[in-house]
Structures are given as C-alpha cells and as structure tokens.
Protein backbone atom coordinates (compact mmCIF):
# COMPACT_ATOMS: atom_id res chain seq x y z
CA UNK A 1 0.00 0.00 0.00
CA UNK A 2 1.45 3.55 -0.73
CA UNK A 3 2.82 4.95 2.38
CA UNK A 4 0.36 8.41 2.19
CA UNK A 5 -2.60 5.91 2.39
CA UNK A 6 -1.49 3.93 4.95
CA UNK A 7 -0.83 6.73 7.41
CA UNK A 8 -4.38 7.82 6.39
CA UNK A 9 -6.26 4.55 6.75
CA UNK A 10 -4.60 3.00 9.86
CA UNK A 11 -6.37 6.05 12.13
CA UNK A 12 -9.47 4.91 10.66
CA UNK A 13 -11.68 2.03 12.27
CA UNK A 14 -11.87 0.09 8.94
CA UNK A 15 -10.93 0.41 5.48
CA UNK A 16 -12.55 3.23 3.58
CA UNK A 17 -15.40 1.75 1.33
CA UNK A 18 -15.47 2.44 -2.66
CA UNK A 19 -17.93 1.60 -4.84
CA UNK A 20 -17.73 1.04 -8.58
CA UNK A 21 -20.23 0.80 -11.42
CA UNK A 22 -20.03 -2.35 -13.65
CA UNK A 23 -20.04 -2.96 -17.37
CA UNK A 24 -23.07 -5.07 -19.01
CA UNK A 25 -21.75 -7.81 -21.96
CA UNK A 26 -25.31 -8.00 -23.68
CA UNK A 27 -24.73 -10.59 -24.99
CA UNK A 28 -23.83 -13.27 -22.11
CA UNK A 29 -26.25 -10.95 -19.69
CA UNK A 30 -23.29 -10.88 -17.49
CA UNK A 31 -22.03 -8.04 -15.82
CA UNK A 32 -18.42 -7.61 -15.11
CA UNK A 33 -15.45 -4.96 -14.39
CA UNK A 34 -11.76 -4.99 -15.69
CA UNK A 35 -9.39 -5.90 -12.67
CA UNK A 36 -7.79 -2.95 -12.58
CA UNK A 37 -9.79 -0.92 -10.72
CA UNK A 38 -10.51 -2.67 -7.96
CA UNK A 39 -6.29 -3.25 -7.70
CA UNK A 40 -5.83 0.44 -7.81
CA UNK A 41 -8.04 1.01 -4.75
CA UNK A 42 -7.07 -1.78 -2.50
CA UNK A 43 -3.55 -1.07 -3.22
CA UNK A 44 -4.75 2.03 -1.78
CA UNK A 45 -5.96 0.86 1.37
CA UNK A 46 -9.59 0.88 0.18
CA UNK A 47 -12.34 -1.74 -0.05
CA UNK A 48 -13.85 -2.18 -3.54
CA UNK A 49 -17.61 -2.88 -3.68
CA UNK A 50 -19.28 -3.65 -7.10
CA UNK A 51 -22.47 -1.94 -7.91
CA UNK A 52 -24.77 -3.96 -10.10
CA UNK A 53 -26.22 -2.15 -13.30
CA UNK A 54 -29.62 -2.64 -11.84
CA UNK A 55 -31.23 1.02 -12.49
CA UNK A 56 -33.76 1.14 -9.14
CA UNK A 57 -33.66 4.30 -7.24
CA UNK A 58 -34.21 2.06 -4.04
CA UNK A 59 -31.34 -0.32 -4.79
CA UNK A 60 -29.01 2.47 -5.41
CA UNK A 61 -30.19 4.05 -2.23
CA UNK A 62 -29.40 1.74 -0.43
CA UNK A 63 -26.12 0.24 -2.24
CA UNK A 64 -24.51 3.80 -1.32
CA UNK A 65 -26.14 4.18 2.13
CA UNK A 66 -22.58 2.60 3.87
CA UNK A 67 -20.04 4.11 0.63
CA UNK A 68 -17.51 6.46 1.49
CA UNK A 69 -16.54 6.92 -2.13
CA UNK A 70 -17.87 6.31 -5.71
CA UNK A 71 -15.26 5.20 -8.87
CA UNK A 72 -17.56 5.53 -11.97
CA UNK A 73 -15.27 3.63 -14.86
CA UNK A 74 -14.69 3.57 -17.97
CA UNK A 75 -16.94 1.61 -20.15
CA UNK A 76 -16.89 0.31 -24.00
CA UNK A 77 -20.31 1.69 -24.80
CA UNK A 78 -21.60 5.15 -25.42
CA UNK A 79 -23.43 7.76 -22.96
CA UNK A 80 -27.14 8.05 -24.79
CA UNK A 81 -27.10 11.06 -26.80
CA UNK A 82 -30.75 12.07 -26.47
CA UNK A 83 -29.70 12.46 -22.72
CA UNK A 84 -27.91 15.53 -23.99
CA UNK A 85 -30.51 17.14 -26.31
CA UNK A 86 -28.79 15.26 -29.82
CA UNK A 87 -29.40 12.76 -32.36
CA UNK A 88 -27.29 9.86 -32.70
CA UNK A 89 -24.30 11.10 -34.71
CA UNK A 90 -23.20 7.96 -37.55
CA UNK A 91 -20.08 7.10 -35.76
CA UNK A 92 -21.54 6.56 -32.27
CA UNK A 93 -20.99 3.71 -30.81
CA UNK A 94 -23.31 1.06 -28.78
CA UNK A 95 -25.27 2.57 -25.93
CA UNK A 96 -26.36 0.07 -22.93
CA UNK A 97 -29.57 2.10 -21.28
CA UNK A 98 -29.41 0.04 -18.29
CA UNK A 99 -25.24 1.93 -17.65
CA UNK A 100 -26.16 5.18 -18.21
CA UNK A 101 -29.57 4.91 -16.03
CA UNK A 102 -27.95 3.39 -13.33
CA UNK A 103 -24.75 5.56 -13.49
CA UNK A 104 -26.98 8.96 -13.52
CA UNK A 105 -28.77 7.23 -10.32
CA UNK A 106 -25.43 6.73 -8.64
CA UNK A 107 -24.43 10.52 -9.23
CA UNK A 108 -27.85 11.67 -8.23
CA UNK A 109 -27.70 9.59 -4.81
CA UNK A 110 -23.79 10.65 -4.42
CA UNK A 111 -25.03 14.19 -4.99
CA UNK A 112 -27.40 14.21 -2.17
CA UNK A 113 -24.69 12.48 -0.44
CA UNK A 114 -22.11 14.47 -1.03
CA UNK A 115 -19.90 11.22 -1.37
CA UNK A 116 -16.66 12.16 -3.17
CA UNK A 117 -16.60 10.69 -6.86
CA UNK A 118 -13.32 9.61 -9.23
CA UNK A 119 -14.67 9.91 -12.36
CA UNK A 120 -12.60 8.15 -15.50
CA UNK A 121 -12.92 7.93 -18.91
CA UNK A 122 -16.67 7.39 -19.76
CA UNK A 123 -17.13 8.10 -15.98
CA UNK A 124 -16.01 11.92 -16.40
CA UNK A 125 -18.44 11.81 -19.66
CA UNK A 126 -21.56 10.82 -17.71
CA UNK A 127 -20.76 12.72 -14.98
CA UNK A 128 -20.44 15.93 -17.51
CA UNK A 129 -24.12 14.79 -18.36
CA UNK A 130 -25.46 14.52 -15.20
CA UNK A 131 -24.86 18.13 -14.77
CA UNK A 132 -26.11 19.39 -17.67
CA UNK A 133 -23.34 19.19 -20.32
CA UNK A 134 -22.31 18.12 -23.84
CA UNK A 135 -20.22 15.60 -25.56
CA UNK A 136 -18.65 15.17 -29.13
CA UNK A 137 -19.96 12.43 -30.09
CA UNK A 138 -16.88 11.24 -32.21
CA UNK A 139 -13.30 13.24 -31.49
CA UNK A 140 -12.28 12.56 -35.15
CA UNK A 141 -15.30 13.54 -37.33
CA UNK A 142 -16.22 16.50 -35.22
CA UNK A 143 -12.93 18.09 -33.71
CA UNK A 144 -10.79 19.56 -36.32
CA UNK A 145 -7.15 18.84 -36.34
CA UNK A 146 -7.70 16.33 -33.91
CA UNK A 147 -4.97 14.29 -32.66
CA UNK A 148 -5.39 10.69 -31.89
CA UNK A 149 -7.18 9.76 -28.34
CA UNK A 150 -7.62 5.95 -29.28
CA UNK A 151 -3.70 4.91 -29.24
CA UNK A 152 -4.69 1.07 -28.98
CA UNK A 153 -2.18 -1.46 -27.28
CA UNK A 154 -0.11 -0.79 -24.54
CA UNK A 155 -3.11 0.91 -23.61
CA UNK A 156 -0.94 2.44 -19.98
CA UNK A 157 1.45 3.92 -22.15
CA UNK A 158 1.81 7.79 -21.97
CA UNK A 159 0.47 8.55 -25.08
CA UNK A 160 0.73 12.54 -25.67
CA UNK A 161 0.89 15.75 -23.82
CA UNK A 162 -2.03 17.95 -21.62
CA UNK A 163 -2.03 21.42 -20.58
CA UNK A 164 -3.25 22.25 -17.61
CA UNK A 165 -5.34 25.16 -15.93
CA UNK A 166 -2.25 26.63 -13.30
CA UNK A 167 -5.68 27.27 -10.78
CA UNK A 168 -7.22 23.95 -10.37
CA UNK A 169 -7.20 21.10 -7.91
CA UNK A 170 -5.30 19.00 -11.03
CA UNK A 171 -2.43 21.36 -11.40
CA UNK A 172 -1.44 21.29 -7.29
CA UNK A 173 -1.19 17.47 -7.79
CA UNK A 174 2.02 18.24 -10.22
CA UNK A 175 5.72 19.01 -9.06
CA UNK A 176 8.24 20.13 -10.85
CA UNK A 177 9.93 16.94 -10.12
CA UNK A 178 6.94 15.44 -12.05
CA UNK A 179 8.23 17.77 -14.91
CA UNK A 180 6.10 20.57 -14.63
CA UNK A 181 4.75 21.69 -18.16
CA UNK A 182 5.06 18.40 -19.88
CA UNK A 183 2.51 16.07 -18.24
CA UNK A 184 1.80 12.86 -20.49
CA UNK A 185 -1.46 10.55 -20.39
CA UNK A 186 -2.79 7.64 -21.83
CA UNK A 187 -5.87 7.63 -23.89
CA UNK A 188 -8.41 5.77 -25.15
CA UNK A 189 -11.91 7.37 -26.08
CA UNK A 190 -13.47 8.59 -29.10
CA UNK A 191 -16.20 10.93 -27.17
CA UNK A 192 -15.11 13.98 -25.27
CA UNK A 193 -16.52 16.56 -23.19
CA UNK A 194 -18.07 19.50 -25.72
CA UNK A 195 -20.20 21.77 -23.35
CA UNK A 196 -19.11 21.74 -19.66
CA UNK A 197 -22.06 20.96 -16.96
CA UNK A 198 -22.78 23.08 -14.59
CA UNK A 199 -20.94 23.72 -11.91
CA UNK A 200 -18.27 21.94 -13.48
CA UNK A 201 -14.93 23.74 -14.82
CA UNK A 202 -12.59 22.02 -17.10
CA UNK A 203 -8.54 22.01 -16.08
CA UNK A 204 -6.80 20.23 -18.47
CA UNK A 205 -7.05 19.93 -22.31
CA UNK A 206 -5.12 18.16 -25.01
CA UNK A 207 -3.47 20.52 -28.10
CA UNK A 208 -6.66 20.09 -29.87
CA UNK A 209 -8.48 21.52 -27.29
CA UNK A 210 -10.34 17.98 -26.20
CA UNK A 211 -10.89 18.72 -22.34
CA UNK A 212 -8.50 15.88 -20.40
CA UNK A 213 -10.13 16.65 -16.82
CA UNK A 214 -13.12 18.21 -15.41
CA UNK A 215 -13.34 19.52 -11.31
CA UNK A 216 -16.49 20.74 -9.03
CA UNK A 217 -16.04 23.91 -9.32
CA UNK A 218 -17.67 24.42 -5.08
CA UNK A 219 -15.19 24.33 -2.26
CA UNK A 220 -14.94 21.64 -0.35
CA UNK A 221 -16.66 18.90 -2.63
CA UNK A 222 -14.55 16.08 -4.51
CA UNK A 223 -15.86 15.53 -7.74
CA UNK A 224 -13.16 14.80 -10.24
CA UNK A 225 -13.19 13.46 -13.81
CA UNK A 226 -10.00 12.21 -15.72
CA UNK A 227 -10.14 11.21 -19.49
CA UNK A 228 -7.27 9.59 -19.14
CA UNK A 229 -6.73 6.11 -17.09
CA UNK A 230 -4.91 6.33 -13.82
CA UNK A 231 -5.80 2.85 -13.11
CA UNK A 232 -3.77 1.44 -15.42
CA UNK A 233 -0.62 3.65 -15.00
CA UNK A 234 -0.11 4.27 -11.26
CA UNK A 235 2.74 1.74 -10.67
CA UNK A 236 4.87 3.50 -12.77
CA UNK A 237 3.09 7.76 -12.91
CA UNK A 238 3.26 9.85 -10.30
CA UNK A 239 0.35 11.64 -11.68
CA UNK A 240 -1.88 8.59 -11.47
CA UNK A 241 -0.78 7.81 -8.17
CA UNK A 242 -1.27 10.91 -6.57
CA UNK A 243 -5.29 11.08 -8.12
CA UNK A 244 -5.16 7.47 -6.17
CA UNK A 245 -3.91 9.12 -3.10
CA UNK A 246 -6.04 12.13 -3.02
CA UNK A 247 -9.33 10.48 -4.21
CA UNK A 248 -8.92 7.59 -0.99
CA UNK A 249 -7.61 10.51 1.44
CA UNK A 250 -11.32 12.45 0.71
CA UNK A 251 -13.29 9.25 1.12
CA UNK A 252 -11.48 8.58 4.67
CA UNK A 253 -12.40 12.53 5.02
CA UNK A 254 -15.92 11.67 4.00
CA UNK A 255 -15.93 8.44 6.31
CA UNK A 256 -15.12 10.51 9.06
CA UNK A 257 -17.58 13.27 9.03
CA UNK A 258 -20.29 10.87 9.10
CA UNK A 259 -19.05 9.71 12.72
C-alpha cells in the first residue's frame, strides 16, 4: 500500500469503502469490471464494492447508504445522446440504457450524499451529463485537427501531452519533479466533453483543445473526472498515483464526518 494511504487509513476504524459501477456484456447478460480498478483502490488501502447495473432508485439508495466513495469507470459503450438534447451522430458507438440509467442514479444519490466521486474515462463523460453538459460524439469527425485519443495497445502507455489550468485542484497534484509543463497521459476514447455541466470547470485539455479533466467547481466537494486512465498507470506515474492518493484521502475525510 502507498505509504500516504497507509498513514491515512490506519487512524481509521476500517478500510474506507469504494464503490464502482459495472459494465453489461449483452450478450452473455453478465455483468463484469476490468481488474484494474478494484487493484488500484485496494492497493490504496480501500475496499472495492461492485455496484450492479440494476437502475432502481431504491437499490441504489441503499447500495450507497454505507459508501464512502464512488469510482464511476470507464466503459466500452456510449453515454445516450438524447440524454444531452442530440441525435445519434453515424459514428456513435453502442449505448447500454441500463449503464447510463444506473450511473446517472449513482451521481444523483452521491449528490445528495455528497460522497466524493473519481470519475474516469466514460465516468467523467456521464458525470459531464449529469450536470447538464455536452459531448462530441466522435473526437475525429467533429474536432478539427484532432490528434489521436484511441492509441490502442499498450493501452498504460503515456500517449501525448495535456495542458493544464495553473488554478485547479489537477495542477497542485504536479511538481516540478513530475516535470512541470510536460505532463503525459494515456488515452483511449473517441467521445469527449463538448459543453461543460454546470458547476463543473474544465482544467486540463489536449493541443486540440479535447478537455482531459473536469473539477467541481464548489469548495470543499470532490468531484473529479479524468479522461485519461490512472488505473492502469499508477505503478509506474506519479500523476496517477497521486489522483489514487487524493481520491482515498477524501473518502477517509468523508468516512469521518459521518461519525
């Protein structure tokens, strides 16, 4: 476990707990989740607790009643455009109803809760959503002089460059030791944030412009979506591990205040 977390965890009673939204294969009917995650978090010090993609307001309720933090994943289908006010754009690519329903529940509930959320890859997307924003539907037919954001296998390797907001939560993660200026991510998504939501503010953007993070823009509430995919990177980046660190030190803030 990485020492920051364990100095954090080992004053609390238990582990914090995290849950995570799963993926739906239509066509076994089975839902599953890429290990990855769920080894990012309990390398941590965190408990990871699978949320089924059953979209019931009660279920939800009470799946997040004992949560101290919400992951929303990636995912290999599409957030719904008609939840955004558009028609499906040709290159679009499959949309599950029962994610996106269950996912907008989750946010809703962890909203009311003010439960801190780590938001990646189609996570930050439905999250932008929830609150009212946009996507491009496809990077490549609708961003001009776009560079490419599906880079395919390795899929952890640092593909290209960010630049980020110097004001923002993201930027006071970076060091110069880091190599201030010349951050690196993976990537792999062909949607992107177009309109932010409200109460949102983007802090990072690729040299096309496609926003690479989105922050709540309220003090005091953790709400933080990546495009990129920490999970997959943070035994070698220091970026990745320090959105690890920070997202696990809220939720032991979070499990705390509710004592």
């Amino acid at each position: 476990m990485p020492t920051i977390c364990l100095n954090i965890v080992k004053f609390m009673k238990r582990r914090p707990r995290i849950g995570l939204t799963m993926r739906l294969e239509i066509e076994t009917r089975r839902f599953y989740l890429g290990r990855d995650y769920c080894e990012a978090l309990e390398a941590f010090g965190a408990i990871p607790f699978h949320i089924c993609l059953i979209p019931d307001k009660n279920y939800i309720g009470e799946a997040l009643q004992n949560l101290d933090g919400i992951l929303l994943p990636g995912c290999n289908s599409d957030v719904d455009p008609l939840r955004y006010g558009e028609e499906p754009h040709p290159k679009l690519g499959g949309v599950i109803p029962e994610k996106d329903e269950t996912d907008l529940l989750v946010l809703a509930e962890a909203e009311r809760l003010k439960i801190p959320i780590l938001a990646i890859c189609f996570g930050m997307q439905i999250l932008n959503v929830f609150r009212g924003g946009t996507l491009f539907q496809d990077i490549e037919s609708q961003v001009p002089n776009c560079i490419k954001h599906e880079q395919g296998i390795p899929q952890g390797r640092n593909s290209h460059s960010i630049k980020i907001e110097v004001e923002s939560f993201l930027a006071r993660l970076i060091t110069k030791e880091d190599g201030e200026g010349n951050v690196r991510i993976n990537s792999s998504h062909h949607q992107a944030v177009k309109k932010v939501g409200n109460k949102l503010k983007a802090t990072a953007w690729a040299k096309d412009g496609v926003v690479e993070c989105i922050e709540d823009a309220r003090e005091g509430r953790f709400n933080f979506g990546v495009q990129w995919h920490p999970e997959l990177s943070w035994r070698t980046d220091k970026l990745s591990k320090k959105i690890f660190d920070i997202f696990i030190e809220s939720s032991v803030k979070y499990a705390k205040g509710k004592h």
